[in-house]
C-alpha atoms as a PDB file:
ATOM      1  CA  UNK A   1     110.814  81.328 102.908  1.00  0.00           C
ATOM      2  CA  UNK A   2     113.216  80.875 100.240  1.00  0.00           C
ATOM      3  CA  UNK A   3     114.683  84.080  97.978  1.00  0.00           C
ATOM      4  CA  UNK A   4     112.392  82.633  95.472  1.00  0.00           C
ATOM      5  CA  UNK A   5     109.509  82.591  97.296  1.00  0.00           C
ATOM      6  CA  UNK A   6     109.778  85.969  98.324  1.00  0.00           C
ATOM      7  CA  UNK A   7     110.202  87.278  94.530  1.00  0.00           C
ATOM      8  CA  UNK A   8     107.042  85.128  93.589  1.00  0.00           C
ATOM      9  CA  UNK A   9     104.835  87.015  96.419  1.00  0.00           C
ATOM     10  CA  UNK A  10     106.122  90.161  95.031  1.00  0.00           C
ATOM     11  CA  UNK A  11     105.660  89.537  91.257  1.00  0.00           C
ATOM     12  CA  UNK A  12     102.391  88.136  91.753  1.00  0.00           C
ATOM     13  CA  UNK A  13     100.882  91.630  91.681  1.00  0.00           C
ATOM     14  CA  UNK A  14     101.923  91.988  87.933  1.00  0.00           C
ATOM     15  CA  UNK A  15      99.286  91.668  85.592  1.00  0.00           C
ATOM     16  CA  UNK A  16     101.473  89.513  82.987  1.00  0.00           C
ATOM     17  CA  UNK A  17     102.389  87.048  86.153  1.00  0.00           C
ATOM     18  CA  UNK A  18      98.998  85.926  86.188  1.00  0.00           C
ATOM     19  CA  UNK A  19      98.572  85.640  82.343  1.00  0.00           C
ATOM     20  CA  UNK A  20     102.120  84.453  82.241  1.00  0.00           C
ATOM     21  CA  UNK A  21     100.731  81.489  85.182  1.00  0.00           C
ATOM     22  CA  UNK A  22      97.655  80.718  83.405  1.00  0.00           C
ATOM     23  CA  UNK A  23      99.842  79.539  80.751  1.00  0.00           C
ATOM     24  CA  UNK A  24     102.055  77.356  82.775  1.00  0.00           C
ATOM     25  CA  UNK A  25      98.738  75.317  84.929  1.00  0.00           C
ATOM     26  CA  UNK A  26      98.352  72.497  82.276  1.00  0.00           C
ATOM     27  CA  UNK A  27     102.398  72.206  83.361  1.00  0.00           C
ATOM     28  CA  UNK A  28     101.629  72.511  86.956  1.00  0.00           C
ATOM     29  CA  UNK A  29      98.793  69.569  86.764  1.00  0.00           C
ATOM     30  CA  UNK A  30     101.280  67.406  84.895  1.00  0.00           C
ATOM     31  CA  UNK A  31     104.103  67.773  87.784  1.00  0.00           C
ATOM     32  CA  UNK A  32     101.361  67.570  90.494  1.00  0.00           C
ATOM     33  CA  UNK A  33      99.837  64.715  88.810  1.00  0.00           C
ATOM     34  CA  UNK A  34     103.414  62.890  88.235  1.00  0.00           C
ATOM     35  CA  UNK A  35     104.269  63.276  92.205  1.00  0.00           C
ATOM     36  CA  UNK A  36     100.884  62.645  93.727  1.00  0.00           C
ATOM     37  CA  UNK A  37     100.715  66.107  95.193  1.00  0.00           C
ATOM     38  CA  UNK A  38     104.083  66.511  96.125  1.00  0.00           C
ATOM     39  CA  UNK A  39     104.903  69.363  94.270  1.00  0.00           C
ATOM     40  CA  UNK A  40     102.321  71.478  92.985  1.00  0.00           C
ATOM     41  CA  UNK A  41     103.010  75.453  92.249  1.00  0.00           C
ATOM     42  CA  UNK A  42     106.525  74.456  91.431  1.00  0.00           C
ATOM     43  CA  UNK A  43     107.149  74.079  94.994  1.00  0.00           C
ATOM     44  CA  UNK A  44     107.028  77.868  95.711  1.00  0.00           C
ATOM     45  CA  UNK A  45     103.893  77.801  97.891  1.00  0.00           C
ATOM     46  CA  UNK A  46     101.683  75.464  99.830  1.00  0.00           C
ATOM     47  CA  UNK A  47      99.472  73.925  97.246  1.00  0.00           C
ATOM     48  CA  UNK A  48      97.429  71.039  96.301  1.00  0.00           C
ATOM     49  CA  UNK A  49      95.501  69.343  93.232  1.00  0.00           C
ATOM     50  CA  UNK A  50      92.095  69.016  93.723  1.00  0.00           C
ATOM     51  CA  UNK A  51      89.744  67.081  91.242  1.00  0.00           C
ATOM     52  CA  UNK A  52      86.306  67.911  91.160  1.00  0.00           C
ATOM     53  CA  UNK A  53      83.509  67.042  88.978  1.00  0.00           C
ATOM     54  CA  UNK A  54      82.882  68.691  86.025  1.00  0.00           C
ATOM     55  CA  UNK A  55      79.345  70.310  86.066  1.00  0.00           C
ATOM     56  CA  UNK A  56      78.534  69.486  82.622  1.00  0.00           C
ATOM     57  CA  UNK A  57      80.707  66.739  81.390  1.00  0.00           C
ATOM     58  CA  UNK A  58      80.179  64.612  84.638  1.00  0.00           C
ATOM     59  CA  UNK A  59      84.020  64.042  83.911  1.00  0.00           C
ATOM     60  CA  UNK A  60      86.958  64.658  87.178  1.00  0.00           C
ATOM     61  CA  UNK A  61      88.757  67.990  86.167  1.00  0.00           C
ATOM     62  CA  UNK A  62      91.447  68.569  88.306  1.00  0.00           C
ATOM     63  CA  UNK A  63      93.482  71.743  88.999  1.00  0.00           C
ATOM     64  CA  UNK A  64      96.360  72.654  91.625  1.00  0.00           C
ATOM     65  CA  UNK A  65      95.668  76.173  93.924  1.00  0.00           C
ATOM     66  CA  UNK A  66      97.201  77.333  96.848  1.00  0.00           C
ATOM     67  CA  UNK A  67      95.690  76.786 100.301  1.00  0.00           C
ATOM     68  CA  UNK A  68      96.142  77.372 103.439  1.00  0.00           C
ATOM     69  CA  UNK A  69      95.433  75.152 106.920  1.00  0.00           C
ATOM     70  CA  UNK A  70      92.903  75.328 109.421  1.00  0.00           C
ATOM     71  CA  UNK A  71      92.654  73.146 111.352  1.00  0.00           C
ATOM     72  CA  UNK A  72      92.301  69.833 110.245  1.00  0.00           C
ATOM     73  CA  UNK A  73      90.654  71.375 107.194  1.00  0.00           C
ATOM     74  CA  UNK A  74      91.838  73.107 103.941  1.00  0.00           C
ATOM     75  CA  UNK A  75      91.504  76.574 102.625  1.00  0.00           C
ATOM     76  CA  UNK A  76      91.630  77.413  99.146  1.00  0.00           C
ATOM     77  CA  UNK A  77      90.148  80.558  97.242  1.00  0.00           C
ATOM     78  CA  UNK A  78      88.555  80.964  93.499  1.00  0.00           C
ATOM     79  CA  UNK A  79      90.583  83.905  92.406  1.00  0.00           C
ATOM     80  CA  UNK A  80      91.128  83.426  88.825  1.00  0.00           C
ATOM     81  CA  UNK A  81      94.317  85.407  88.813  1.00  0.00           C
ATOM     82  CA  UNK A  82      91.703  88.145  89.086  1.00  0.00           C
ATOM     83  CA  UNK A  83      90.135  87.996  86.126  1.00  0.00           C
ATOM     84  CA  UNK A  84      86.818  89.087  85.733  1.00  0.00           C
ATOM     85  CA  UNK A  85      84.772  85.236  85.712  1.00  0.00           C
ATOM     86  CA  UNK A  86      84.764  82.624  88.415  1.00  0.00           C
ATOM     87  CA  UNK A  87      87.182  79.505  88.141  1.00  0.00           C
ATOM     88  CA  UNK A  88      85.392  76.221  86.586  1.00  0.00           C
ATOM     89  CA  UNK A  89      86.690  74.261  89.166  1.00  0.00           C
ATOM     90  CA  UNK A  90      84.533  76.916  91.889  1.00  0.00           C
ATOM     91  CA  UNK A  91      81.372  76.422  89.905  1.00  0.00           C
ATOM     92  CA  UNK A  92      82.211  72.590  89.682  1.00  0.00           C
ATOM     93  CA  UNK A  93      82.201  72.800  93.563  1.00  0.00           C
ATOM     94  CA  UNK A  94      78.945  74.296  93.921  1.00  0.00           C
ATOM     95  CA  UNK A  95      77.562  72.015  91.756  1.00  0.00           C
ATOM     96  CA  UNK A  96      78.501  68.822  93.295  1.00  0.00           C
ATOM     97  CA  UNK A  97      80.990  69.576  96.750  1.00  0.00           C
ATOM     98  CA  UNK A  98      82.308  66.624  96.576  1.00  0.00           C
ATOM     99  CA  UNK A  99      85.916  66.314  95.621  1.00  0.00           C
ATOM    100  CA  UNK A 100      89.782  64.881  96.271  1.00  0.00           C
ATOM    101  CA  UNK A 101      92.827  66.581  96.952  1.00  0.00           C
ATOM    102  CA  UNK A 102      95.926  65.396  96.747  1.00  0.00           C
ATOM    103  CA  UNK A 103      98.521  67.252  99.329  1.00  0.00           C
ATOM    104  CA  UNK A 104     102.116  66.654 100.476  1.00  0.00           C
ATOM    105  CA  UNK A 105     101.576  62.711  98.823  1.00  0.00           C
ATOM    106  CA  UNK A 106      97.902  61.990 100.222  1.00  0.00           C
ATOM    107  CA  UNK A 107      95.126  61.851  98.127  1.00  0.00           C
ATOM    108  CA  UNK A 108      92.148  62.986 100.804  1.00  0.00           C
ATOM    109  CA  UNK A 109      87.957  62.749  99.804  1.00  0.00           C
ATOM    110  CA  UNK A 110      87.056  65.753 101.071  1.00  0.00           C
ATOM    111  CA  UNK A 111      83.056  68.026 100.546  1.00  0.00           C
ATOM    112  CA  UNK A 112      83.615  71.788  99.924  1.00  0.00           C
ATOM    113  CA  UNK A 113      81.845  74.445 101.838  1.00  0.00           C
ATOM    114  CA  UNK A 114      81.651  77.875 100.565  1.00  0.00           C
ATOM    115  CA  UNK A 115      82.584  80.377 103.469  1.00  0.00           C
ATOM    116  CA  UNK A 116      80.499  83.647 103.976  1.00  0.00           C
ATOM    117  CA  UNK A 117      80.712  86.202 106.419  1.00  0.00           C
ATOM    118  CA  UNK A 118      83.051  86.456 109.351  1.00  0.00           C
ATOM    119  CA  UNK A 119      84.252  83.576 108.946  1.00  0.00           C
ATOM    120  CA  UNK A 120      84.910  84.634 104.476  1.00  0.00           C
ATOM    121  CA  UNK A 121      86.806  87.491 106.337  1.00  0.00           C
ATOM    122  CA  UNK A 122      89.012  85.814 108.414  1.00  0.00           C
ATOM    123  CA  UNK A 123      90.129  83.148 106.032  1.00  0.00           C
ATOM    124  CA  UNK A 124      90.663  85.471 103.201  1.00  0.00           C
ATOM    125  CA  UNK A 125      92.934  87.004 105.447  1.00  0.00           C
ATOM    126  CA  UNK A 126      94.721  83.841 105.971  1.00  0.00           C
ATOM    127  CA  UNK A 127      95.216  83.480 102.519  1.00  0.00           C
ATOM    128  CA  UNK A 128      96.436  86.956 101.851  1.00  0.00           C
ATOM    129  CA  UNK A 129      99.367  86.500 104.537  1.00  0.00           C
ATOM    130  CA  UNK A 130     100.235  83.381 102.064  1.00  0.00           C
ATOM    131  CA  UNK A 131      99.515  85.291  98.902  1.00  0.00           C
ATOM    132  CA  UNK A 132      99.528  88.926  99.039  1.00  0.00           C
ATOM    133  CA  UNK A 133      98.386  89.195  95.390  1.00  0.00           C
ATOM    134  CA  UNK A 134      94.738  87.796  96.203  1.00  0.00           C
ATOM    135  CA  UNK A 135      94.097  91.982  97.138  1.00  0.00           C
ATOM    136  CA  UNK A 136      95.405  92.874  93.693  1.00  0.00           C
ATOM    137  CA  UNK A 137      93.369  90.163  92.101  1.00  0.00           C
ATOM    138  CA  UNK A 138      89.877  91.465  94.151  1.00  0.00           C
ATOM    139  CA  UNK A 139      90.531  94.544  92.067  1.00  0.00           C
ATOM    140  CA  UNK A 140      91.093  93.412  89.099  1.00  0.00           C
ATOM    141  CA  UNK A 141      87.947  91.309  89.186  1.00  0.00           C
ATOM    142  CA  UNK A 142      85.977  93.916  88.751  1.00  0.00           C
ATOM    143  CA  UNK A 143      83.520  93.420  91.572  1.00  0.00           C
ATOM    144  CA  UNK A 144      83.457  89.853  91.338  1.00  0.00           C
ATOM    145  CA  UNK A 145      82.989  88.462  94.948  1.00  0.00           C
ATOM    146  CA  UNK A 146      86.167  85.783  95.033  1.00  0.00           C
ATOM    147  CA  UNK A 147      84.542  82.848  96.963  1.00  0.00           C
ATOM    148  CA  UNK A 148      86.749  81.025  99.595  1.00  0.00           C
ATOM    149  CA  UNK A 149      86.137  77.626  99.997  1.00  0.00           C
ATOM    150  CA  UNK A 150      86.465  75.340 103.167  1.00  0.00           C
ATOM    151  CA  UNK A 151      87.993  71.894 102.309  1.00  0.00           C
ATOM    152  CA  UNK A 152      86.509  69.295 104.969  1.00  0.00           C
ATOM    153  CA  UNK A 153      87.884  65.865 104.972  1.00  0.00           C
ATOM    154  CA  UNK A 154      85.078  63.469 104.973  1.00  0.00           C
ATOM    155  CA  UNK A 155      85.769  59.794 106.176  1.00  0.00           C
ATOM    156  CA  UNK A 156      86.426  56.979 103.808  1.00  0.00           C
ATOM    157  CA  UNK A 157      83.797  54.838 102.977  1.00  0.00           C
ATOM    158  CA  UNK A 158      82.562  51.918 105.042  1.00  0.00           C
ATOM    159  CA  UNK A 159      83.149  48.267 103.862  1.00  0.00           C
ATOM    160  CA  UNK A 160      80.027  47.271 101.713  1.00  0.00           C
ATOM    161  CA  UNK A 161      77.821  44.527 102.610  1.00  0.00           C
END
């Protein structure tokens, strides 16, 4: 991990780093959206751009997050920088769990599956390894459960007939 890297883990505690991020993700979506997913969280973590659909609008809202593998799936959690209200993009999910990513260059259909139990446990620890700040940010949502989602890729669509 780059000297950068490391300083991003450890400033990611700081409450201004996530008010100071939330400022920068309409930046973030440009770059990820200019390189197709090839560099998303400025390059400092794994991350990817996933575009769901917008509960309300019907419209694809798309925003980049960290995640982490497993398997042949993706892992990706709805902390909000800890604030105190879930992500849109989580309640976009449980509306409708379809979605696309776009990671490393691919742009991937995938359906969303929101992880409970055990298996919430182990992943979140998975992502905490990547991102030690998603602790911090359980405590500063205020007793918010932070859902973890499962990423599955689904197969592209048949030819019509």
């Amino acid at each position: 991990m780059s000297a950068l890297g490391t300083l991003t883990r450890r400033l990611g505690h700081q409450k201004w780093f996530g008010a100071t991020m939330r400022l920068l993700v309409p930046a973030d979506r440009l770059v990820g959206r200019l390189t197709k997913g090839r560099v998303v969280a400025f390059g400092l973590v794994p991350s990817l751009v996933i575009t769901t659909t917008g509960r309300r609008s019907g419209k694809p809202r798309s925003n980049p997050l960290l995640y982490v593998p497993d398997g042949d799936t993706y892992v990706v959690i709805g902390s909000n920088w800890g604030q105190q209200h879930q992500p849109a993009w989580s309640l976009n999910l449980l509306a409708q769990p379809a979605a696309e990513i776009d990671v490393r260059g691919r742009r991937i259909s995938v359906r969303a599956d929101l992880i409970s139990g055990d298996e919430r446990e182990r992943l979140f620890t998975r992502l905490v390894d990547e991102w030690p700040a998603y602790r911090t940010y359980v405590e500063r949502a205020g007793g918010r459960e932070i859902r973890v989602f499962r990423l599955v890729p689904v197969d592209p669509p048949g030819p019509t007939t």
